[in-house]
C-alpha atoms as a PDB file:
ATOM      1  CA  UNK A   1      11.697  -4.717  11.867  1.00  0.00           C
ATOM      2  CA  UNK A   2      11.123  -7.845   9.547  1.00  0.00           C
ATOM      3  CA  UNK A   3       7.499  -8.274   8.610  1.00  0.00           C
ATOM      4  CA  UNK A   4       5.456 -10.668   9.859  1.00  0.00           C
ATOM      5  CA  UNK A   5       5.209 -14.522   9.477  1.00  0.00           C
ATOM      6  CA  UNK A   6       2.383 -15.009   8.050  1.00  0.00           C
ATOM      7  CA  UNK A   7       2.672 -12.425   5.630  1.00  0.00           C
ATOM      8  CA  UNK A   8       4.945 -14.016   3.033  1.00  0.00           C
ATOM      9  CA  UNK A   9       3.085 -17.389   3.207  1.00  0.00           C
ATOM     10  CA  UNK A  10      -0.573 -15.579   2.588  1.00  0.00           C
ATOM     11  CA  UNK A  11       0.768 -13.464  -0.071  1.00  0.00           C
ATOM     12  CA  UNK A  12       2.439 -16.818  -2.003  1.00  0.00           C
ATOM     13  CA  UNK A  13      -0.682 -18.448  -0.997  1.00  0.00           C
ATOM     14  CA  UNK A  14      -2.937 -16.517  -2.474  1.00  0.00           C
ATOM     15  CA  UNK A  15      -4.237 -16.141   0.954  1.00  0.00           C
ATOM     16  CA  UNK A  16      -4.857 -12.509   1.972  1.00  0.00           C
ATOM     17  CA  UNK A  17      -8.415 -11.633   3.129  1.00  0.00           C
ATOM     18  CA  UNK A  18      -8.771  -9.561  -0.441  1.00  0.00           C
ATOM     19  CA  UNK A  19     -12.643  -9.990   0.236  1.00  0.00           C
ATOM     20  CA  UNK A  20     -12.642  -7.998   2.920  1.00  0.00           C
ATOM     21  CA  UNK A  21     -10.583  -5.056   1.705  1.00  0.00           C
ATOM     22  CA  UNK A  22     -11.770  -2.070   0.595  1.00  0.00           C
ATOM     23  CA  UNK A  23     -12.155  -1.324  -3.442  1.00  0.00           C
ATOM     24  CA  UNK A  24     -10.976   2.092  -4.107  1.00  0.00           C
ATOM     25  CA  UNK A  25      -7.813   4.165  -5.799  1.00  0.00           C
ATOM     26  CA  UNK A  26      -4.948   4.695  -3.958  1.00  0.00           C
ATOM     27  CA  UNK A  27      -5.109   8.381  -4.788  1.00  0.00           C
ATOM     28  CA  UNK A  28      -8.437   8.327  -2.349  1.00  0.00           C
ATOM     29  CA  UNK A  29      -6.315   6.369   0.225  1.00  0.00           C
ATOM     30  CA  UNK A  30      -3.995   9.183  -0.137  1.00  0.00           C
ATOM     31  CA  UNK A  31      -6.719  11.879   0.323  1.00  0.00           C
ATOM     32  CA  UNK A  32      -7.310  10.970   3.483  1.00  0.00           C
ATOM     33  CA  UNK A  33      -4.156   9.290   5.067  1.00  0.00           C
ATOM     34  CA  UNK A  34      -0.122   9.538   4.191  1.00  0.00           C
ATOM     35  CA  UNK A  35       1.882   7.509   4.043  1.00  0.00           C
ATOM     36  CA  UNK A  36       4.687   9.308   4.695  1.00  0.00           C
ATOM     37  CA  UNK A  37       6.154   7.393   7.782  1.00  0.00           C
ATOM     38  CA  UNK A  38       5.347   4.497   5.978  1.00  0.00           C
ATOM     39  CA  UNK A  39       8.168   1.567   5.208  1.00  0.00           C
ATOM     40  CA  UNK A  40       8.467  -0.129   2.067  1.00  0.00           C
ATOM     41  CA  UNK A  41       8.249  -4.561   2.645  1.00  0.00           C
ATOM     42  CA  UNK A  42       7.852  -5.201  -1.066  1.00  0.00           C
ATOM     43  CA  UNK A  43       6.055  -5.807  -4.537  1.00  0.00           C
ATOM     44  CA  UNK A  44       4.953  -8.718  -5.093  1.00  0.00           C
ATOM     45  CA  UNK A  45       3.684  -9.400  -8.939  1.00  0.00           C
ATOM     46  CA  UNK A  46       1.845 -12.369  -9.953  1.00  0.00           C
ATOM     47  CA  UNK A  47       2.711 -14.105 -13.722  1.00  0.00           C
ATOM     48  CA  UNK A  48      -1.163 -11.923 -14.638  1.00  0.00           C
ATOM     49  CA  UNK A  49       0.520  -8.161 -13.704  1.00  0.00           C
ATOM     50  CA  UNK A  50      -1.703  -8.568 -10.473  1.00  0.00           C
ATOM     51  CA  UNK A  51       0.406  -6.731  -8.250  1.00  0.00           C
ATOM     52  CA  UNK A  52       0.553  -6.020  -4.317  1.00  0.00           C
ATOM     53  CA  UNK A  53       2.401  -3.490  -2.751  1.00  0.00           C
ATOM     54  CA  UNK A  54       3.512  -4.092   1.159  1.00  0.00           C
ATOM     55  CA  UNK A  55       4.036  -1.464   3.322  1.00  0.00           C
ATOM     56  CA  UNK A  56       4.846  -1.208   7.300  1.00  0.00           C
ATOM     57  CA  UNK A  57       2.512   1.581   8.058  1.00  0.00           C
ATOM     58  CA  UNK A  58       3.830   3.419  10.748  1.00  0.00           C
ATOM     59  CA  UNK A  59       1.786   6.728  10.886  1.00  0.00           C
ATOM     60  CA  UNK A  60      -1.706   4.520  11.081  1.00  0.00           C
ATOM     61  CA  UNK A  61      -1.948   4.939  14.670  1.00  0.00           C
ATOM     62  CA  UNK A  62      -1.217   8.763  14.676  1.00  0.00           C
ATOM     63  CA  UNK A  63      -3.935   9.254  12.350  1.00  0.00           C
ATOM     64  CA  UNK A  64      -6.951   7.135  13.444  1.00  0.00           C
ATOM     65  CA  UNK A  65      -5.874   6.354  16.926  1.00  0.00           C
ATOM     66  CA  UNK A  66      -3.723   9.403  18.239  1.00  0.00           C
ATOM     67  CA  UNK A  67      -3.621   7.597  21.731  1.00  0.00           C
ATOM     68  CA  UNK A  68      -2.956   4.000  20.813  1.00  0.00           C
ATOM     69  CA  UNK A  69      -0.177   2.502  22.216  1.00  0.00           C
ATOM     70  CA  UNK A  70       0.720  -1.200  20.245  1.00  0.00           C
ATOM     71  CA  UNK A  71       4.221  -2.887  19.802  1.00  0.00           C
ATOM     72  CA  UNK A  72       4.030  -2.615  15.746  1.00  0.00           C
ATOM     73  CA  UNK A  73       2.202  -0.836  12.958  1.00  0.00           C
ATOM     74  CA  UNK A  74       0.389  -2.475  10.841  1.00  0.00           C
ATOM     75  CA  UNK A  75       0.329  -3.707   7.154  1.00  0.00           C
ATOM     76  CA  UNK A  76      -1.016  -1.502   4.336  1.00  0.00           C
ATOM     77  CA  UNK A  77      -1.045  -4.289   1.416  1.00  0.00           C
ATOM     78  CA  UNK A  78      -2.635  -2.132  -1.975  1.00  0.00           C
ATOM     79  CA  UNK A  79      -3.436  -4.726  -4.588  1.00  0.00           C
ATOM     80  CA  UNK A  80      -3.603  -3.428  -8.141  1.00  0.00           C
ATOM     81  CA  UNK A  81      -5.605  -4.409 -10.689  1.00  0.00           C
ATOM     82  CA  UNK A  82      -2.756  -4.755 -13.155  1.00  0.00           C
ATOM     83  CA  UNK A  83       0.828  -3.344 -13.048  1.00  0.00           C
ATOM     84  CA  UNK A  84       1.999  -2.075 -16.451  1.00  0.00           C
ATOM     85  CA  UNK A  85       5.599  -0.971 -15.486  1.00  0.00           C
ATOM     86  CA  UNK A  86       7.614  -0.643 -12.514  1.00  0.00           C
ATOM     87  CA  UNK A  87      10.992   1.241 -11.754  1.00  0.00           C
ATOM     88  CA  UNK A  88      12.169   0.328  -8.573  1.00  0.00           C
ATOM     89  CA  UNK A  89      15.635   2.138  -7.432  1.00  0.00           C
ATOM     90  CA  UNK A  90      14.782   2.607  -3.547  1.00  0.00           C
ATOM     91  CA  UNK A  91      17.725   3.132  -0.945  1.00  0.00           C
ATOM     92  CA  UNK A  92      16.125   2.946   2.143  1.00  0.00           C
ATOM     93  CA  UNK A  93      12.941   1.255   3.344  1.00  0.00           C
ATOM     94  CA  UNK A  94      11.632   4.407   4.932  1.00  0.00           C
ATOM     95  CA  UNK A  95       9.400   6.235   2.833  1.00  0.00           C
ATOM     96  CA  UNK A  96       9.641  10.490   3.306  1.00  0.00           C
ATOM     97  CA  UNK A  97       6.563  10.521   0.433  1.00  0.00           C
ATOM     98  CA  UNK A  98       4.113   8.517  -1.481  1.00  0.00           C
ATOM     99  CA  UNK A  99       1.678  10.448  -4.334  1.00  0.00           C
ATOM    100  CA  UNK A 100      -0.510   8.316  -6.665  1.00  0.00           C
ATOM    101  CA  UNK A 101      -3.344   9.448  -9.192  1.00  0.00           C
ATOM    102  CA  UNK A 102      -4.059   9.659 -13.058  1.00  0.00           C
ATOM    103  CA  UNK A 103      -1.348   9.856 -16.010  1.00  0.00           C
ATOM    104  CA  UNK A 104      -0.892  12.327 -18.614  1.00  0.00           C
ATOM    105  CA  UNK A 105      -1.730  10.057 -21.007  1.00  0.00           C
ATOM    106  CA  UNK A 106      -5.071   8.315 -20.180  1.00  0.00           C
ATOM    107  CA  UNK A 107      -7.157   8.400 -17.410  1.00  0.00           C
ATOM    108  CA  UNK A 108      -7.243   4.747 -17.289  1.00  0.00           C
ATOM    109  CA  UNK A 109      -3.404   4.666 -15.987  1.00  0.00           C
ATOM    110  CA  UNK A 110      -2.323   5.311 -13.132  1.00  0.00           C
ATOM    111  CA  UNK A 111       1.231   6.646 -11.694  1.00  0.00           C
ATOM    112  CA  UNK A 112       2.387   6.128  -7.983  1.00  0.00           C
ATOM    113  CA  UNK A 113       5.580   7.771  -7.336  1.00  0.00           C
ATOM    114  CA  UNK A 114       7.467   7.062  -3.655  1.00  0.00           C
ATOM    115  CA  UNK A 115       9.862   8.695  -2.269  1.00  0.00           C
ATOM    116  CA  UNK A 116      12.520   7.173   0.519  1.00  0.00           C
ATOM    117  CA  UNK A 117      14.163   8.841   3.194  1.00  0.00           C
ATOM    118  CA  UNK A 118      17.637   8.874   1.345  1.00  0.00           C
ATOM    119  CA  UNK A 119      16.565  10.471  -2.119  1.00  0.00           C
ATOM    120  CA  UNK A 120      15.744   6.750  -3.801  1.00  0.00           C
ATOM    121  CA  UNK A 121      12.532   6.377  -5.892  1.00  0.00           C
ATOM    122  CA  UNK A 122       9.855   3.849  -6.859  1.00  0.00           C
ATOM    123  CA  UNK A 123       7.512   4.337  -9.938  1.00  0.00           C
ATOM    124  CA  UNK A 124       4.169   2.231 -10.230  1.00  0.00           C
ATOM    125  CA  UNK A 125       2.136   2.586 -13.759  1.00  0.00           C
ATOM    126  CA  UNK A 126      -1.150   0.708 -12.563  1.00  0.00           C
ATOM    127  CA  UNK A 127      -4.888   0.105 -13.450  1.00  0.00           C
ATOM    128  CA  UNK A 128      -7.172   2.729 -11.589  1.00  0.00           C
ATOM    129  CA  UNK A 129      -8.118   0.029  -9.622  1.00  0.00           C
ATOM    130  CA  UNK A 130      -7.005  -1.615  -6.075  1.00  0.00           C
ATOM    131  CA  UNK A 131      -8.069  -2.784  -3.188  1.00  0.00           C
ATOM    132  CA  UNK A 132      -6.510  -1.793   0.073  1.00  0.00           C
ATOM    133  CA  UNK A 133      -6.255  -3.934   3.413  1.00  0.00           C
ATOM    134  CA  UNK A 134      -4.997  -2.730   6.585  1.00  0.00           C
ATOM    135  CA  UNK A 135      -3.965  -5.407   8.738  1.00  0.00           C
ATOM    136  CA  UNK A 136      -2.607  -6.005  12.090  1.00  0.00           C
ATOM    137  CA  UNK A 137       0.750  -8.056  12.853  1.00  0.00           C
ATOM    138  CA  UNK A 138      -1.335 -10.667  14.199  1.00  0.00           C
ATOM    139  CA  UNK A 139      -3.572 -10.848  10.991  1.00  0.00           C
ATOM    140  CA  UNK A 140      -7.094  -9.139  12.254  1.00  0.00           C
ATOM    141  CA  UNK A 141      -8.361  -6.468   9.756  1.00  0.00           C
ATOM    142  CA  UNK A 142      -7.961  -2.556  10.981  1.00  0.00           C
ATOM    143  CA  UNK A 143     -10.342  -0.071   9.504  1.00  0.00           C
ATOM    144  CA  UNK A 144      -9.551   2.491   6.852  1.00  0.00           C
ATOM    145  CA  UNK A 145     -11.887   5.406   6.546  1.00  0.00           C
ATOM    146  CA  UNK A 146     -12.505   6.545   2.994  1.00  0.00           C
ATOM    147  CA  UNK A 147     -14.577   8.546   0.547  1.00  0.00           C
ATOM    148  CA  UNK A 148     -18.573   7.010   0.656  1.00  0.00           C
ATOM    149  CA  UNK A 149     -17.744   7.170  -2.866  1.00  0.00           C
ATOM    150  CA  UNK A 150     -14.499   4.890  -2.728  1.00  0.00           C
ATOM    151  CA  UNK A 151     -16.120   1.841  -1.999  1.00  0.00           C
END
């Protein structure tokens, strides 16, 4: 399922609703949701190592809204503060697991490793930082539930 319209233009436009997303780590994202079901749309990198990552979230609905019924799942876009490195050898879209959280090495780096459904991998060295927005396909902001001490 190709992603929305509007999706590539905001994101080249600089014009996702950032302002309304919520500030946190992905690692408390991942505390209280997976992303398991999820399917990988892209990373997008700007020329400053701002960096979004664009998922299809599939399992949203199962875990907020168990008896939701909608024609698509939303967009999980994760915007990191800065990307450091990225490895990207994926074979499928469809992500089977996504874990993110501190580095060996400082506590100021983060590592998000993900997982497809055929064995390919992605690895994200990131800031701490992000802010996540959840969005419908027809661009209205869905809620995430986090940590009080996420945001």
């Amino acid at each position: 399922m190709p992603p929305p319209d509007w999706l590539g233009r905001d994101l080249l436009a600089g014009a996702l609703p950032w302002s309304q997303g919520a500030p946190a780590a992905l690692s408390l994202l991942l505390e209280r949701y997976t992303l398991d079901h999820a399917a990988w749309i892209g990373l997008y990198v700007e020329p400053d190592r701002v960096a979004t990552l664009v998922l299809r979230w599939d399992g949203y609905w199962r875990q907020t809204d168990p008896d939701h019924v909608g024609p698509e799942p939303p967009i999980l876009a994760i915007r990191f503060d800065a990307l450091e490195r990225s490895e990207v050898r994926l074979r499928a879209p469809a992500l089977s697991s996504v874990v993110s959280g501190s580095t060996n090495r400082a506590a100021d780096a983060h590592r998000t490793h993900v997982v497809d459904r055929r064995g390919g991998e992605a690895a994200l060295v990131h800031s701490p930082g992000a802010r996540l927005l959840c969005l419908s396909p027809r661009r209205e902001l869905l809620p995430l539930l986090l940590p009080a001490e996420a945001i």
